[in-house]
Structure formats: C-alpha cells, structure tokens
N, C-alpha and C. Protein backbone atom coordinates (compact mmCIF):
# COMPACT_ATOMS: atom_id res chain seq x y z
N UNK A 1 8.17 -2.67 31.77
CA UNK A 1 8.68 -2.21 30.51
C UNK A 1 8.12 -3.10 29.40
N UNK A 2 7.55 -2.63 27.95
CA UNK A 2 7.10 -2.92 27.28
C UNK A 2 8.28 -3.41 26.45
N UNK A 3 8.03 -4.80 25.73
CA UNK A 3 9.14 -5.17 24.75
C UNK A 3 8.55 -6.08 23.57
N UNK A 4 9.07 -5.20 22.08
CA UNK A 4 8.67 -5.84 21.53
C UNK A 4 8.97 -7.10 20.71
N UNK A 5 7.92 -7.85 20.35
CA UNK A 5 8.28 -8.94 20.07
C UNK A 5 8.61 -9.36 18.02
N UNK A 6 9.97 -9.77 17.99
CA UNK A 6 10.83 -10.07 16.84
C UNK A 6 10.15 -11.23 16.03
N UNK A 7 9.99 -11.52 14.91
CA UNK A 7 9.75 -12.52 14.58
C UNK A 7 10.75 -13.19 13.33
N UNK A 8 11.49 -14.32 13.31
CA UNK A 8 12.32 -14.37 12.79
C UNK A 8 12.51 -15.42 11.23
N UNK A 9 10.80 -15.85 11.66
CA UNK A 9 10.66 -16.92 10.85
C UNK A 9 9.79 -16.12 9.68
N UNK A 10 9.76 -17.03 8.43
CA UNK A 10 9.52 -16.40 7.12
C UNK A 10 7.49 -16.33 7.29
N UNK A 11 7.32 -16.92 8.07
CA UNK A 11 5.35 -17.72 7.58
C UNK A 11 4.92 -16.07 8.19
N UNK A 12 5.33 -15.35 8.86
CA UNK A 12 3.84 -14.01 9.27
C UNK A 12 4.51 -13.30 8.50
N UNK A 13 5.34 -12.79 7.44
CA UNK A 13 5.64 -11.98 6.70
C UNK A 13 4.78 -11.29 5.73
N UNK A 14 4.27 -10.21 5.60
CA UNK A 14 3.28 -9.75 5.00
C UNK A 14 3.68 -9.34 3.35
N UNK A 15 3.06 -9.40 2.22
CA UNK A 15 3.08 -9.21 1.29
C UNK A 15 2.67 -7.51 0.72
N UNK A 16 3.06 -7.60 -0.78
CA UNK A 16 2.32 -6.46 -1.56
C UNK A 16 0.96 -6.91 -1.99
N UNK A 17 0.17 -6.07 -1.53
CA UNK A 17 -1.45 -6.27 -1.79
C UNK A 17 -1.58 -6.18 -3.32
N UNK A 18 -1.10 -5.93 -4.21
CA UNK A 18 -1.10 -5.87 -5.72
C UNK A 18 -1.21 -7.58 -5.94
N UNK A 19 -1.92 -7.94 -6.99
CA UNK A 19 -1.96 -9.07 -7.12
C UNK A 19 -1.00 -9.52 -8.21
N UNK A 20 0.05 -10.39 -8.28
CA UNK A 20 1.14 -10.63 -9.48
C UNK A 20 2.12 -10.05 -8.63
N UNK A 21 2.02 -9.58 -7.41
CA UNK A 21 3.59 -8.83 -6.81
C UNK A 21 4.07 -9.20 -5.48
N UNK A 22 5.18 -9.97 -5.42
CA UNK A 22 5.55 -10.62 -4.13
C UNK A 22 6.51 -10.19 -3.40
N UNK A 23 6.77 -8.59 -3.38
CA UNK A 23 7.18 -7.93 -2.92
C UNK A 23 7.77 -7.63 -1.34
N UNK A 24 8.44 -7.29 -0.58
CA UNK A 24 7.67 -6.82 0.52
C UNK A 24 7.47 -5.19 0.74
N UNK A 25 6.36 -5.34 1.80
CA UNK A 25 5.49 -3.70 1.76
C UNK A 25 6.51 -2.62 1.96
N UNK A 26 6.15 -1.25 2.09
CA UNK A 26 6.80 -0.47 2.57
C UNK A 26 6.33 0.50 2.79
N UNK A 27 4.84 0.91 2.14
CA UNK A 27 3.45 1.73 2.98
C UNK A 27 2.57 1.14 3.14
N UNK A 28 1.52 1.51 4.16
CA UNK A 28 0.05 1.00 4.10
C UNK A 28 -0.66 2.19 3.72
N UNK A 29 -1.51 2.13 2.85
CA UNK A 29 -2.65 2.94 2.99
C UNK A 29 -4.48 2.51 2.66
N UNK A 30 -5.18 3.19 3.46
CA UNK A 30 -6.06 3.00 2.86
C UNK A 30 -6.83 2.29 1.55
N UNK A 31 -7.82 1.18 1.62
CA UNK A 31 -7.94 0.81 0.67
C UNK A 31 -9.04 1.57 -0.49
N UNK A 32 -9.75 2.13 -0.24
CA UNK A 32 -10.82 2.90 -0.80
C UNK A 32 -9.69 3.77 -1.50
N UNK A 33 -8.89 4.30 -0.89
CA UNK A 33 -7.60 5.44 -1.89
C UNK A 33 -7.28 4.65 -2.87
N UNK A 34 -6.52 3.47 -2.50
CA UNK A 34 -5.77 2.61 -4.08
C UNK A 34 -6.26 2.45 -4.62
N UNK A 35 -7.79 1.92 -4.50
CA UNK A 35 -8.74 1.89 -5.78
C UNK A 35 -9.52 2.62 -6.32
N UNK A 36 -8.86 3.78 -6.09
CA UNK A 36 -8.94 5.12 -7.36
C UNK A 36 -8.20 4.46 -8.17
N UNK A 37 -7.24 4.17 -7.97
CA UNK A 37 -6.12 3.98 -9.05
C UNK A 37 -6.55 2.53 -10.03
N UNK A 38 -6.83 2.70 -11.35
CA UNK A 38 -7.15 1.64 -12.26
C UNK A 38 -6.49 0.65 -12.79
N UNK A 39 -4.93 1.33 -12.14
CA UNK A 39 -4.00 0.16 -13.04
C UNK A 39 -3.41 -0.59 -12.13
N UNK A 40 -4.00 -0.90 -10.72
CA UNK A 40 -3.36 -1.71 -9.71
C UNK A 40 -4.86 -2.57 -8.87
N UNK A 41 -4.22 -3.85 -9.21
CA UNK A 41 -5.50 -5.14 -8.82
C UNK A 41 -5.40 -5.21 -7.83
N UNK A 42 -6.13 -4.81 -6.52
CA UNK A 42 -6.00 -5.65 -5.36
C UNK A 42 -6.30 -6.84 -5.13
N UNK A 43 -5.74 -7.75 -4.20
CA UNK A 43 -5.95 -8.97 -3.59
C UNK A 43 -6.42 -8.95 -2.24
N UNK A 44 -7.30 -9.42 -1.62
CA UNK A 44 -7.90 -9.89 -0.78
C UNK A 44 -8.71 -8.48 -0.47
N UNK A 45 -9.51 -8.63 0.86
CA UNK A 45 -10.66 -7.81 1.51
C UNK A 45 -10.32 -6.86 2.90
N UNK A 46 -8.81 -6.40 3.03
CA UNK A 46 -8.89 -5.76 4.22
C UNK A 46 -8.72 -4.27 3.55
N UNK A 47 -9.28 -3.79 4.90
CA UNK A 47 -9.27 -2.64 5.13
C UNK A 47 -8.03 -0.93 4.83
N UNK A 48 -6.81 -2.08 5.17
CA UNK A 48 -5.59 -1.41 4.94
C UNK A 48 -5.01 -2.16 3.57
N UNK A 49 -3.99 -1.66 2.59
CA UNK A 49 -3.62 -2.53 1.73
C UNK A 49 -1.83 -2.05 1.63
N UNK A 50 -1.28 -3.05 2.11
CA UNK A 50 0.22 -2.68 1.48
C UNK A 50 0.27 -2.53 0.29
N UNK A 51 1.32 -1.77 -0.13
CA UNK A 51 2.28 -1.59 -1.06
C UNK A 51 3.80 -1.51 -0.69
N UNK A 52 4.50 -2.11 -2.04
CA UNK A 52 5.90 -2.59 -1.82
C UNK A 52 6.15 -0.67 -2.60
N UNK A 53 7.40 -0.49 -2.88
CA UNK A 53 8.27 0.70 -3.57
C UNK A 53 7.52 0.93 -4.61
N UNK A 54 7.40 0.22 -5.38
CA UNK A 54 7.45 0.10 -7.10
C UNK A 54 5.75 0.47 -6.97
N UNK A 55 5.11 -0.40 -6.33
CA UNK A 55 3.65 -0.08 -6.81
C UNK A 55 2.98 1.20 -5.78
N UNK A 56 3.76 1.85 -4.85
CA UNK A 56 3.52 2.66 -4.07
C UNK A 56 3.85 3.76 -5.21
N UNK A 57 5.13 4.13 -5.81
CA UNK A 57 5.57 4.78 -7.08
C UNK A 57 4.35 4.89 -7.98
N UNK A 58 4.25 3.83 -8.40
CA UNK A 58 2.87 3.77 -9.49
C UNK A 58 1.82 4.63 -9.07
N UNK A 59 1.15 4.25 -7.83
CA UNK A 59 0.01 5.31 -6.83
C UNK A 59 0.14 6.49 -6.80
N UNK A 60 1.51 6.83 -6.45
CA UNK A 60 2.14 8.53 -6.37
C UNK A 60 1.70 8.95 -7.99
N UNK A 61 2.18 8.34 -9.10
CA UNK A 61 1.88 9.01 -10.03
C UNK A 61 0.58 9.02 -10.67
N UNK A 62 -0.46 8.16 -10.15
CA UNK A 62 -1.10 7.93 -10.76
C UNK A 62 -2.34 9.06 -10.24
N UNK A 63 -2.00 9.00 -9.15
CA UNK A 63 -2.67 10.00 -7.83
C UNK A 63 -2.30 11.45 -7.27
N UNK A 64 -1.46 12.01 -8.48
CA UNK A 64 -0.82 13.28 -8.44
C UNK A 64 -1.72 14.34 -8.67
N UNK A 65 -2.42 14.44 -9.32
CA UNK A 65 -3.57 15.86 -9.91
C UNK A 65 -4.21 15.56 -8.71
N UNK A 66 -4.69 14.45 -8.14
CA UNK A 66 -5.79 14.44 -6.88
C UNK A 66 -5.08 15.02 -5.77
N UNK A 67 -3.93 14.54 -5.79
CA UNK A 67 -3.03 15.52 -4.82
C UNK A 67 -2.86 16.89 -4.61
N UNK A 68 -2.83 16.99 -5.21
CA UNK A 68 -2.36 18.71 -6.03
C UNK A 68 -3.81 19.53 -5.80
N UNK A 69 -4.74 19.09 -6.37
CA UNK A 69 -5.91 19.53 -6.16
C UNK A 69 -6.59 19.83 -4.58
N UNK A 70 -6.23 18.36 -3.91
CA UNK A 70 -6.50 18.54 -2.52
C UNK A 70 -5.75 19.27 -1.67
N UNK A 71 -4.77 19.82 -1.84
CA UNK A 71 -3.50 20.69 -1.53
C UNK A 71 -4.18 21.76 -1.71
N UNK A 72 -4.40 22.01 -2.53
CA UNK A 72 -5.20 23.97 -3.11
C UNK A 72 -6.54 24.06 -2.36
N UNK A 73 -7.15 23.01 -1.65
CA UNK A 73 -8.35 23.17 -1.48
C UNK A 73 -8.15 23.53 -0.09
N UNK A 74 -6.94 23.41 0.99
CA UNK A 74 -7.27 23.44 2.13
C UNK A 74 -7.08 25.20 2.22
C-alpha cells in the first residue's frame, strides 16, 4: 500500500510565483499561458508557475476574450 508522505515543517512550502506575493498557491498552470498576461511578474525559471487566489483571479480576467475565443473555436 502506497502512503503518502505529510510534511509538517514550514522550509518545502511552496510560494506564489508572482513576484511581491507571498501567498500560498492554489493553481498551477503553465508558464508560457501566464505570460500572456502583462500585469503579472514572474519569479524564477520553471516550467509550471503557481498562483495563490488573488493573482489566479487577475489571470481569469485578464485571459477572458482568449477564453471565450478558444471556446468558439472547438
């Protein structure tokens, strides 16, 4: 049986990839997607980038017509 493992201490806790925001995450997405978006700085070089509520919010709106658009296209 597979079990997973808890971690209880504060040091592997992952952040909001927005730079100025010490959030914690609550989506990952793609990083090439968020940086469509002009009004959110990323920090560091991976591949995936959290976002906390607030700046995931920001993305949704900022990224709505692209939505909408890609919706009509399928």
């Amino acid at each position: 049986m597979k079990r997973r493992e808890i971690s209880l201490s504060n040091e592997d806790k992952e952040m909001c990839s927005v730079s100025g925001c010490g959030k914690p995450p609550k989506r990952s997405l793609p990083r090439k997607r968020v940086e469509k978006v002009g009004s959110l700085t990323l920090q560091g070089s991976n591949r995936k980038v959290h976002l906390c509520s607030d700046c995931y919010r920001i993305f949704k709106k900022e990224t709505k017509k692209d939505r909408a658009m890609e919706s009509l296209g399928r």
